[in-house]
PDB file of N, CA and C in Angstrom:
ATOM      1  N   UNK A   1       0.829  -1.179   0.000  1.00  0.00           N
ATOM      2  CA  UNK A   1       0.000   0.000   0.000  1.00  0.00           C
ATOM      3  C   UNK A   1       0.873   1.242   0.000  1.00  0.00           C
ATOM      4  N   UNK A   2       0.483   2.361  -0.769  1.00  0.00           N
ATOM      5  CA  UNK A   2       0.988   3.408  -0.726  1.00  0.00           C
ATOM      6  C   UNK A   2       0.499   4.147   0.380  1.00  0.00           C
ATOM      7  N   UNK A   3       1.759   5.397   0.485  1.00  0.00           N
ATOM      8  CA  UNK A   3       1.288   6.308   1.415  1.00  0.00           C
ATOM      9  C   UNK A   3       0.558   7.407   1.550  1.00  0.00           C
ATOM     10  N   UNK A   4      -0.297   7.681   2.071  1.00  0.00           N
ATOM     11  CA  UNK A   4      -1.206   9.119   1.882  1.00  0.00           C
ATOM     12  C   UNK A   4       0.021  10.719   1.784  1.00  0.00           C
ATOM     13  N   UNK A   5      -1.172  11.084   0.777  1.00  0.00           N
ATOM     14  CA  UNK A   5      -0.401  12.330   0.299  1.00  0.00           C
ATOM     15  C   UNK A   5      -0.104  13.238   1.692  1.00  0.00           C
ATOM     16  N   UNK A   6       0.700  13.984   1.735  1.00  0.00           N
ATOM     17  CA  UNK A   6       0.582  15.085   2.548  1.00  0.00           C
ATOM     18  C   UNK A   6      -0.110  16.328   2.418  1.00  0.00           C
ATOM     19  N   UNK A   7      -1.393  16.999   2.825  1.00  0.00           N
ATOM     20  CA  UNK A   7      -1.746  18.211   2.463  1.00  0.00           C
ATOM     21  C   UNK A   7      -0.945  19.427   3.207  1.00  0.00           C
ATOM     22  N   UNK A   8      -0.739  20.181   2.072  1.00  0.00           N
ATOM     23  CA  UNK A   8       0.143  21.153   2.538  1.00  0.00           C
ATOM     24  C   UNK A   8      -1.083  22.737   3.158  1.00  0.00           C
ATOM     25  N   UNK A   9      -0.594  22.895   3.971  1.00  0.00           N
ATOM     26  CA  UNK A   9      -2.016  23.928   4.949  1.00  0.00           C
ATOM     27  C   UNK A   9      -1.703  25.420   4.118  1.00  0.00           C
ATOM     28  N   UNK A  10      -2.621  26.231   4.123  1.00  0.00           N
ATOM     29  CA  UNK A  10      -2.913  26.781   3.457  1.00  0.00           C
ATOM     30  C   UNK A  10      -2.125  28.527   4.085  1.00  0.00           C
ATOM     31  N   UNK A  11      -1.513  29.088   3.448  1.00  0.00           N
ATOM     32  CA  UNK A  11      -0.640  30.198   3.968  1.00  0.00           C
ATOM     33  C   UNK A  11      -1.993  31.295   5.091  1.00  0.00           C
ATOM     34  N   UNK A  12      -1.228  31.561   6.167  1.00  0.00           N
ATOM     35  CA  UNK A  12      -1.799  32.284   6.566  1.00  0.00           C
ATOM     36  C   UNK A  12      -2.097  33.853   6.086  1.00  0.00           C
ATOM     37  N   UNK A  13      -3.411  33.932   6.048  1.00  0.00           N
ATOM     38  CA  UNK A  13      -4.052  35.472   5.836  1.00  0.00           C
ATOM     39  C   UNK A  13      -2.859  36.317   6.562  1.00  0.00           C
ATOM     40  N   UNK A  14      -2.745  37.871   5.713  1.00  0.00           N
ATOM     41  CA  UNK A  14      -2.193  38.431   6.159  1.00  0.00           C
ATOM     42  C   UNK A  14      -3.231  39.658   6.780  1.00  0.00           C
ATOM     43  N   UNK A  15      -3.092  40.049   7.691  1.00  0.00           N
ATOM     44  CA  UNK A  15      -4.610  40.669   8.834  1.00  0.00           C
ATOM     45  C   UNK A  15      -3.562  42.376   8.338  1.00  0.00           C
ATOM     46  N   UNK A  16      -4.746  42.890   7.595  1.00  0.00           N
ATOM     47  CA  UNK A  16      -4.907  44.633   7.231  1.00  0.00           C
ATOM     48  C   UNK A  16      -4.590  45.382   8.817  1.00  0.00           C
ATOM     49  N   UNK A  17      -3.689  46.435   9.089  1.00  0.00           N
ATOM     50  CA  UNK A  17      -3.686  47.265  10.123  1.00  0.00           C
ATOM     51  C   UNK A  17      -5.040  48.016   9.803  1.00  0.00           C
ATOM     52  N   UNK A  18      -6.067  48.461  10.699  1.00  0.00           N
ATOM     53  CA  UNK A  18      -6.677  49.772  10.755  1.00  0.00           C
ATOM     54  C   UNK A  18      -6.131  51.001  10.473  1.00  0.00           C
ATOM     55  N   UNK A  19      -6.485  51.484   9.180  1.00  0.00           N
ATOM     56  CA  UNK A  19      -6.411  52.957   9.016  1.00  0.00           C
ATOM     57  C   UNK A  19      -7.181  53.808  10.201  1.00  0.00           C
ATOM     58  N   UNK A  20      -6.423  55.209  10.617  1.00  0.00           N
ATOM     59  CA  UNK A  20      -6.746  55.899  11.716  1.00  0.00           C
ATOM     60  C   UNK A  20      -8.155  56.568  10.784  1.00  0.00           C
ATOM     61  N   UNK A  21      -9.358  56.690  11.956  1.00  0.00           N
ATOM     62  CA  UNK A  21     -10.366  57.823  11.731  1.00  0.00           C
ATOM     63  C   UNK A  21     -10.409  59.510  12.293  1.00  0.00           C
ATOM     64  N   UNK A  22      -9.259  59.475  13.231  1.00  0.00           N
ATOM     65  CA  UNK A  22      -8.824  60.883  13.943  1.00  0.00           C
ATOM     66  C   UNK A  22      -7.515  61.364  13.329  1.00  0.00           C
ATOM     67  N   UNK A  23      -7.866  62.762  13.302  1.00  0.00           N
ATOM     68  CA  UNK A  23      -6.602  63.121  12.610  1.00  0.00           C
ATOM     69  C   UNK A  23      -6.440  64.492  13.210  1.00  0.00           C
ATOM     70  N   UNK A  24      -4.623  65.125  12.940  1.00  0.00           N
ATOM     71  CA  UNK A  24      -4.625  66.534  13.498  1.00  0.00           C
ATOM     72  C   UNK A  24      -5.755  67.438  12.676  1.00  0.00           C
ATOM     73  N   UNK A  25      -6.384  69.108  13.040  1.00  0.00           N
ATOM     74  CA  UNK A  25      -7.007  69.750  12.688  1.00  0.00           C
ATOM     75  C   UNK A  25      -5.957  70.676  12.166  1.00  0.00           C
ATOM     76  N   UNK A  26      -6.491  71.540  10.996  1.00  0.00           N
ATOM     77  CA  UNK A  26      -5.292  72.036   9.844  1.00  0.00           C
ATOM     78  C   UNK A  26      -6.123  73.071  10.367  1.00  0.00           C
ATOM     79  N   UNK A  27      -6.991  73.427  11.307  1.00  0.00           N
ATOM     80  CA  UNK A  27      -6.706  74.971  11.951  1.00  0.00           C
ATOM     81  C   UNK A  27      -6.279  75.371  13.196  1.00  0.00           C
ATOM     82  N   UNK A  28      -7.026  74.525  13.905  1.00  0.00           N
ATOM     83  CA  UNK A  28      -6.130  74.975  15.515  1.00  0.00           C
ATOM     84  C   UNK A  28      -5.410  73.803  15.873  1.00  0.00           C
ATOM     85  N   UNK A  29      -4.999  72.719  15.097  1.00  0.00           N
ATOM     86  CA  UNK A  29      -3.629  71.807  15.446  1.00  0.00           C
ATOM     87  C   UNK A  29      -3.581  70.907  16.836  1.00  0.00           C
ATOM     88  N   UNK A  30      -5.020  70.673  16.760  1.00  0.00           N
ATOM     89  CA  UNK A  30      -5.104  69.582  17.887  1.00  0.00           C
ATOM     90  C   UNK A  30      -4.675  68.341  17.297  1.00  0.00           C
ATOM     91  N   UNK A  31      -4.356  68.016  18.486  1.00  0.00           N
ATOM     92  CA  UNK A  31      -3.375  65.836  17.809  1.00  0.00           C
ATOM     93  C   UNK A  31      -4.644  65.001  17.015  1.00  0.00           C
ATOM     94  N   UNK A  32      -5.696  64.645  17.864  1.00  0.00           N
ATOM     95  CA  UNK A  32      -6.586  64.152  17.400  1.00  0.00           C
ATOM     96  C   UNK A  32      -7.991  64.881  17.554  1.00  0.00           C
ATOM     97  N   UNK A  33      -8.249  65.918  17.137  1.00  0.00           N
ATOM     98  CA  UNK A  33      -9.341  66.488  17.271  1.00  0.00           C
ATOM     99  C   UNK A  33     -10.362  66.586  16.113  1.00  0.00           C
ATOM    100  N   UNK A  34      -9.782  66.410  14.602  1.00  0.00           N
ATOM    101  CA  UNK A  34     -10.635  65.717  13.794  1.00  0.00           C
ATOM    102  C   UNK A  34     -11.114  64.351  13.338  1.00  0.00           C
ATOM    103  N   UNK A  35     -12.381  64.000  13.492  1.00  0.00           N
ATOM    104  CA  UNK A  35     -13.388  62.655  13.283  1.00  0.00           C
ATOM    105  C   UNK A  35     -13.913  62.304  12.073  1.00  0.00           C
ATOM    106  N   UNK A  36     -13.505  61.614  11.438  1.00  0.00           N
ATOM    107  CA  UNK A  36     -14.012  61.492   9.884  1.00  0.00           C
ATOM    108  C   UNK A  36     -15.250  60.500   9.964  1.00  0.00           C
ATOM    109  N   UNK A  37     -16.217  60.644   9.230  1.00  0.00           N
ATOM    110  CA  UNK A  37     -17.437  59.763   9.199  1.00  0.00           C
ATOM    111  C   UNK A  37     -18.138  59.694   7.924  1.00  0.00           C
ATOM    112  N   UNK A  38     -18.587  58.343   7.721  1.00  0.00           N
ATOM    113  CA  UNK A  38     -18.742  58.400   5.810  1.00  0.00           C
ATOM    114  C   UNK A  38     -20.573  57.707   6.063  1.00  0.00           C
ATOM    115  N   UNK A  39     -21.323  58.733   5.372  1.00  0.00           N
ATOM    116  CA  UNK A  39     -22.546  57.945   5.012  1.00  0.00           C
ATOM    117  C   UNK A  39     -22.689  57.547   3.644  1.00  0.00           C
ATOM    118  N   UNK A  40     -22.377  56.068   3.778  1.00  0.00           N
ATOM    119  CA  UNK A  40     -22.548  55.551   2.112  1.00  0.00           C
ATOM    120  C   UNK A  40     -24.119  55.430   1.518  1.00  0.00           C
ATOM    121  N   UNK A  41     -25.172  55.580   2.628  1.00  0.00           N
ATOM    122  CA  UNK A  41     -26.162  55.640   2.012  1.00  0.00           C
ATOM    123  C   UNK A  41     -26.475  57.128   1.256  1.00  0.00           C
ATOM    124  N   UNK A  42     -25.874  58.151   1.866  1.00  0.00           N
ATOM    125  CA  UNK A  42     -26.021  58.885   1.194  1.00  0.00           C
ATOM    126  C   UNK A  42     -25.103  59.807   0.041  1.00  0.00           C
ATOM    127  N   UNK A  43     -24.193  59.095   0.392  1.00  0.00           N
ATOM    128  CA  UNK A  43     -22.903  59.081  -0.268  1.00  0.00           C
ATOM    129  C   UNK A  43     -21.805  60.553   0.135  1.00  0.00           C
ATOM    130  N   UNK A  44     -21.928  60.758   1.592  1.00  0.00           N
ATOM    131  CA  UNK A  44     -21.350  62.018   1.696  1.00  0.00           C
ATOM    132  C   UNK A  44     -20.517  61.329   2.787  1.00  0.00           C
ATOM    133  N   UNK A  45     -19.115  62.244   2.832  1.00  0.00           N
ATOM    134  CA  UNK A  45     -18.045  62.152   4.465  1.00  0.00           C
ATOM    135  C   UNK A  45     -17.922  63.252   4.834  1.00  0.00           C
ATOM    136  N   UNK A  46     -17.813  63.517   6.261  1.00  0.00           N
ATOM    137  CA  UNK A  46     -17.780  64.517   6.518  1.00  0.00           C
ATOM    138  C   UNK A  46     -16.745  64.195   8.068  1.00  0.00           C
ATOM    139  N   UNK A  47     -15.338  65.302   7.677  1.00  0.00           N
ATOM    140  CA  UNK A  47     -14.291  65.627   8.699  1.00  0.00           C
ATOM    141  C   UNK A  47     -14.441  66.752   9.773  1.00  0.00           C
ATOM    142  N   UNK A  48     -15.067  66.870  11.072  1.00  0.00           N
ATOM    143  CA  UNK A  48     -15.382  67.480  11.932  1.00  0.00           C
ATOM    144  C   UNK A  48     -14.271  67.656  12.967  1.00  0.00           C
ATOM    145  N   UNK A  49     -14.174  69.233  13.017  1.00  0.00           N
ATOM    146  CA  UNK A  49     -13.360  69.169  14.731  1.00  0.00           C
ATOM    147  C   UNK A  49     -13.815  69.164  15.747  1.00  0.00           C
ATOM    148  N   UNK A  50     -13.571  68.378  16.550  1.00  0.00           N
ATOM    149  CA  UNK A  50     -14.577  68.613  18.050  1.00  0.00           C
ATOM    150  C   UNK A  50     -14.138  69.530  18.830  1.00  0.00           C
ATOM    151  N   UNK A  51     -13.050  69.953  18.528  1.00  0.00           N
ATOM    152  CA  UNK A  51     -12.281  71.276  19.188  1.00  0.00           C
ATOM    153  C   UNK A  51     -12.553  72.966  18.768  1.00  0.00           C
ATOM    154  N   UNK A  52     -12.431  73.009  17.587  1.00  0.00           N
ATOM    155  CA  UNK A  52     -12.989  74.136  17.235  1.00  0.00           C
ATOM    156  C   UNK A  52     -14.021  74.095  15.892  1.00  0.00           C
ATOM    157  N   UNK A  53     -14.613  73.030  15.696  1.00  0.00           N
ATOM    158  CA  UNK A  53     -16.163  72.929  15.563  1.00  0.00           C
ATOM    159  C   UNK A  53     -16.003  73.300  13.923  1.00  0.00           C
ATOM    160  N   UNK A  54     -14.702  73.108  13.218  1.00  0.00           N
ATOM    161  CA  UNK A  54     -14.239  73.545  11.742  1.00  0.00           C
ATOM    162  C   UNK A  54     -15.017  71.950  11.218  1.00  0.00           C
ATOM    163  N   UNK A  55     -15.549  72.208   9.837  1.00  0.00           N
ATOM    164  CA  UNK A  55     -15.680  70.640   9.273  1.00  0.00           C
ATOM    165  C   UNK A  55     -15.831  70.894   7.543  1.00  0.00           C
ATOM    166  N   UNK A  56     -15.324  69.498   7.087  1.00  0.00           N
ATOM    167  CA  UNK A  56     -15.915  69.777   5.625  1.00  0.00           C
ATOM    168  C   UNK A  56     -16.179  68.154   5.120  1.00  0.00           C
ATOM    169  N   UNK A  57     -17.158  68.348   4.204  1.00  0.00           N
ATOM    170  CA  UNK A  57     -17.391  67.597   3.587  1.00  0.00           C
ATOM    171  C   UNK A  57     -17.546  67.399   2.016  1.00  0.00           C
ATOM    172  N   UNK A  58     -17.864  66.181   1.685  1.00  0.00           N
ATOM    173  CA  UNK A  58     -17.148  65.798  -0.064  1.00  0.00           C
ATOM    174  C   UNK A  58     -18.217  64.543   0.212  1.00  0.00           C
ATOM    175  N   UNK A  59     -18.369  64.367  -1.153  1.00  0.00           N
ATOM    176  CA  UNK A  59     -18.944  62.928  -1.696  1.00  0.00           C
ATOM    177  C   UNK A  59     -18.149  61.480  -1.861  1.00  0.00           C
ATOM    178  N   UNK A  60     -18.102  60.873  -1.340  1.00  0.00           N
ATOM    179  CA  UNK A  60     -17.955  59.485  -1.566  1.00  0.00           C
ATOM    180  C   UNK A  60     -18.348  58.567  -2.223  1.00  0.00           C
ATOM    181  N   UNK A  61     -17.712  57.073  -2.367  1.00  0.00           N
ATOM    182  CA  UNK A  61     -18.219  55.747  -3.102  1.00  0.00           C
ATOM    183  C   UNK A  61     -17.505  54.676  -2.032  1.00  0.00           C
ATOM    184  N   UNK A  62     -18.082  53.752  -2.124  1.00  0.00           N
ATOM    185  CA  UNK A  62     -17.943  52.066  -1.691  1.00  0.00           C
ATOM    186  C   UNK A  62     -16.669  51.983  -0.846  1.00  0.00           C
ATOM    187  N   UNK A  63     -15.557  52.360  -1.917  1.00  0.00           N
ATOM    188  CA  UNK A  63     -13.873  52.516  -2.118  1.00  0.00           C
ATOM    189  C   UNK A  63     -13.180  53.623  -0.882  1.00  0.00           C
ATOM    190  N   UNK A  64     -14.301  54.815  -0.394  1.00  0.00           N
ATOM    191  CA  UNK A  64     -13.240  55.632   0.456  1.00  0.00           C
ATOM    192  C   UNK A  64     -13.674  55.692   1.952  1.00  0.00           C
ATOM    193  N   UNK A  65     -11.940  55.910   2.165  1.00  0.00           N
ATOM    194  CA  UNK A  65     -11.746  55.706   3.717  1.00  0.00           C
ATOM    195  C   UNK A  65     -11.503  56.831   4.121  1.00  0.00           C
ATOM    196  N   UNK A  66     -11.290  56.973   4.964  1.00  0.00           N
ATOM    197  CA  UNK A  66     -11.800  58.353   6.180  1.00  0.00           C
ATOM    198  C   UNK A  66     -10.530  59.097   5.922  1.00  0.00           C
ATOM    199  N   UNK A  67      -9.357  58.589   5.763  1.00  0.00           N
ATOM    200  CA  UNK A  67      -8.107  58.910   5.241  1.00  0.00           C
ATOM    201  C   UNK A  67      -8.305  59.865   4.117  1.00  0.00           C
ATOM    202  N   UNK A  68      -9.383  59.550   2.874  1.00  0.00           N
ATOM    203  CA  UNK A  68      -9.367  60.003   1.573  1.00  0.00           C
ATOM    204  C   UNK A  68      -9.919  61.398   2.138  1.00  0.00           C
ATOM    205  N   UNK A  69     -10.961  61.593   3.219  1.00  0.00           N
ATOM    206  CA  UNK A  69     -11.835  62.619   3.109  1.00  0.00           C
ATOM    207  C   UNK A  69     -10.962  63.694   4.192  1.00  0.00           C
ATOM    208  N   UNK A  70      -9.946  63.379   4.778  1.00  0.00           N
ATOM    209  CA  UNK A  70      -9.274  64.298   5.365  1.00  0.00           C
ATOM    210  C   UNK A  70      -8.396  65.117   4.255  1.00  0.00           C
ATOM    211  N   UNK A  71      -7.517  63.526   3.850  1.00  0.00           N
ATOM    212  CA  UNK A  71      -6.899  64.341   2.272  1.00  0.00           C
ATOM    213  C   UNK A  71      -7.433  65.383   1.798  1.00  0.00           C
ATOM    214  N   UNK A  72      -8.638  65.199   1.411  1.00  0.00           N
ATOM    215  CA  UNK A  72      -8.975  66.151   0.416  1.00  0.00           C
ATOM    216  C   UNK A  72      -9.259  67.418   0.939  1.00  0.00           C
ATOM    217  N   UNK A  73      -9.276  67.639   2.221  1.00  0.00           N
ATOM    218  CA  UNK A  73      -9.445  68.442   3.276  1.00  0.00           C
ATOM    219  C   UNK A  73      -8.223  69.042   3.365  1.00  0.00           C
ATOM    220  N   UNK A  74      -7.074  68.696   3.262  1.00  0.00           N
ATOM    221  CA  UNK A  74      -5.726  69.327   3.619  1.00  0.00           C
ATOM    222  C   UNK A  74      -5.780  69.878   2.012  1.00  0.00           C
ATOM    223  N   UNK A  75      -5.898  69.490   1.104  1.00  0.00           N
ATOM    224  CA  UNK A  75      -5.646  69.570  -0.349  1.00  0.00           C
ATOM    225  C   UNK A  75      -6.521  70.990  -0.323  1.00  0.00           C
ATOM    226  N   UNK A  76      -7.933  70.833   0.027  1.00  0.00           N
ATOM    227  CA  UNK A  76      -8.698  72.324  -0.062  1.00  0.00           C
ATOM    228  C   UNK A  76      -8.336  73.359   0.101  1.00  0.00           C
ATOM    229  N   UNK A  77      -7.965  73.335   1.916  1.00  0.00           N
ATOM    230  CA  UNK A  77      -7.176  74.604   2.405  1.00  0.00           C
ATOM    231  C   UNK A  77      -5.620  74.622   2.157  1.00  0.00           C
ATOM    232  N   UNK A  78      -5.188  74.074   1.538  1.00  0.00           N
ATOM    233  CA  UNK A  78      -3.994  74.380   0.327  1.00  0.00           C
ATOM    234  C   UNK A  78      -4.214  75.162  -0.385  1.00  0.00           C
ATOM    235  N   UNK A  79      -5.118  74.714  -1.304  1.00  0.00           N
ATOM    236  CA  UNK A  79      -5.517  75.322  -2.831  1.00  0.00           C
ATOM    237  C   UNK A  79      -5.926  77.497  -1.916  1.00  0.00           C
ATOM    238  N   UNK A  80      -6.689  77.002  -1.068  1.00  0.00           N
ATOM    239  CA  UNK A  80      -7.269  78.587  -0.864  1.00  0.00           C
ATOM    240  C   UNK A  80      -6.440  79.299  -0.416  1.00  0.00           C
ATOM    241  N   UNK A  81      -5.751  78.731   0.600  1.00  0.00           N
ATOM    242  CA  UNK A  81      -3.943  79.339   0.800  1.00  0.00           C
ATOM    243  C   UNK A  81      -3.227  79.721  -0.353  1.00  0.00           C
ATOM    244  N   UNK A  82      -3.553  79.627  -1.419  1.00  0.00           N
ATOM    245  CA  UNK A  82      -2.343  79.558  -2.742  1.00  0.00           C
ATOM    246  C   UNK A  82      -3.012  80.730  -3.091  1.00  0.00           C
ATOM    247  N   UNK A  83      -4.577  80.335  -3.519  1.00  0.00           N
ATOM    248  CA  UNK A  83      -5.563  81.757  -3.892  1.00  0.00           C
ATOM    249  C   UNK A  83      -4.860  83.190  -3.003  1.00  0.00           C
ATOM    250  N   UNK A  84      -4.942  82.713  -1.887  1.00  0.00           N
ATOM    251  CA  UNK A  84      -4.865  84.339  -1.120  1.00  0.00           C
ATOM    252  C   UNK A  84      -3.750  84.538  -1.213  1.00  0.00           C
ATOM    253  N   UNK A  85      -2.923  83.820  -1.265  1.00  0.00           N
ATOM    254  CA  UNK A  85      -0.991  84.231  -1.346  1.00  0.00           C
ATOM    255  C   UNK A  85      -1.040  85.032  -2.447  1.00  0.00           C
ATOM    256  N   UNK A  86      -1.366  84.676  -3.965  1.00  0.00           N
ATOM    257  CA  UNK A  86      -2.011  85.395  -4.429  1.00  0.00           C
ATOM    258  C   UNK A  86      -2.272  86.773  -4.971  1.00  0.00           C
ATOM    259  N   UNK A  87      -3.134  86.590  -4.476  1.00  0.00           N
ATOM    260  CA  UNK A  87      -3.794  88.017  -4.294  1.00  0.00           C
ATOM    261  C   UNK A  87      -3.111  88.714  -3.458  1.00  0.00           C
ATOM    262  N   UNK A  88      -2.515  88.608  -2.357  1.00  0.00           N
ATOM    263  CA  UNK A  88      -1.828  89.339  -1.503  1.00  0.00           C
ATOM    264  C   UNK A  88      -0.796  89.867  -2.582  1.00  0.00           C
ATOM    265  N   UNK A  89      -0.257  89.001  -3.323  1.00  0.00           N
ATOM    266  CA  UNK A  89       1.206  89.218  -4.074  1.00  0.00           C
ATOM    267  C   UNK A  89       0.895  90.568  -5.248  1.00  0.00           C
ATOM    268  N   UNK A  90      -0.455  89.393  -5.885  1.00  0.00           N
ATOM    269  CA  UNK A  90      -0.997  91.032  -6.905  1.00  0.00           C
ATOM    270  C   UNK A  90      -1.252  92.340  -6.120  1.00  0.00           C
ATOM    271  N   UNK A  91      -1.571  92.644  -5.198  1.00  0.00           N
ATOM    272  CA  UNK A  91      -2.052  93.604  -4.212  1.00  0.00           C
ATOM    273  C   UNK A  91      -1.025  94.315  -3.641  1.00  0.00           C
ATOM    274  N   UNK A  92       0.233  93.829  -3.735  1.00  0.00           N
ATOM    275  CA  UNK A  92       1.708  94.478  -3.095  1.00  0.00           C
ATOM    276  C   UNK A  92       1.776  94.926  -4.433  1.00  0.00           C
ATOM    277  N   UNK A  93       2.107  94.348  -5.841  1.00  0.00           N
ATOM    278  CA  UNK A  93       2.818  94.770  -6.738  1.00  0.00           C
ATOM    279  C   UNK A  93       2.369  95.812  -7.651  1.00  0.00           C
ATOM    280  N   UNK A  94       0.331  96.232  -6.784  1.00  0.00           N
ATOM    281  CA  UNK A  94      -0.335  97.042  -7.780  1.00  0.00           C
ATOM    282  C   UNK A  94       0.114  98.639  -6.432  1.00  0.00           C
ATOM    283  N   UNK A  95       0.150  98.177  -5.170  1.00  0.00           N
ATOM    284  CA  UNK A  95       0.581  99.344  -4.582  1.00  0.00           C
ATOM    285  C   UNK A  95       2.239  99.734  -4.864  1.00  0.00           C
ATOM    286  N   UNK A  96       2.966  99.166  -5.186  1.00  0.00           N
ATOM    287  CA  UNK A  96       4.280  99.140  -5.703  1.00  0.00           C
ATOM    288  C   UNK A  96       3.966 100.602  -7.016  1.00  0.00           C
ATOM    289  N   UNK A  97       3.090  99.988  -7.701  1.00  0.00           N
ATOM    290  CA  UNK A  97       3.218 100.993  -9.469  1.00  0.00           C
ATOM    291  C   UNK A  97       2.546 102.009  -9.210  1.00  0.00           C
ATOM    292  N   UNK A  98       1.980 102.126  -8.013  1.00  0.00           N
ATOM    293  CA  UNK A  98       1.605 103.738  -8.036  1.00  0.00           C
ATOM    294  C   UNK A  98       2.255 104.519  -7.109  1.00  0.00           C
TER     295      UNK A  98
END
């Protein structure tokens, strides 16, 4: 009689870390004072400070994590920072020519 095969066991799953849902606030710079929260039924997230009560929100799908909706949150008040730099710059160089 032959010998039974050996089954070889099956590689263990590798277990995902948790992405964080708290993050610093990009106005008054608390550690964890913004809370990200996603309603997929209605398809909106919304990043709240519980500290100084700043929040924004964006639309979502299936795919985003609380991570994406802060992103896009730092990315915003970038962009409006750039706007007013800006304008500040045109605004020096038009009091400059007169």
């Amino acid at each position: 009689m032959g010998k039974r095969k050996a089954k070889t066991k099956p590689a263990p799953k590798k277990r995902m870390d948790k992405l964080d849902i708290t993050f610093c606030c990009p106005f008054c710079n608390h550690g964890s004072g913004v809370e990200c929260k996603i309603d997929l039924k209605n398809a909106v997230g919304e990043a709240t400070c519980r500290i100084c009560q700043e929040s924004y929100s964006t639309s979502v799908n299936a795919l985003t994590e609380p991570i994406d909706i802060y992103s896009e949150w730092i990315d915003e008040c970038e962009k409006v920072n750039e706007l007013e730099e800006e304008a500040e710059a045109e605004a020096e160089a038009e009091a400059d020519e007169d």
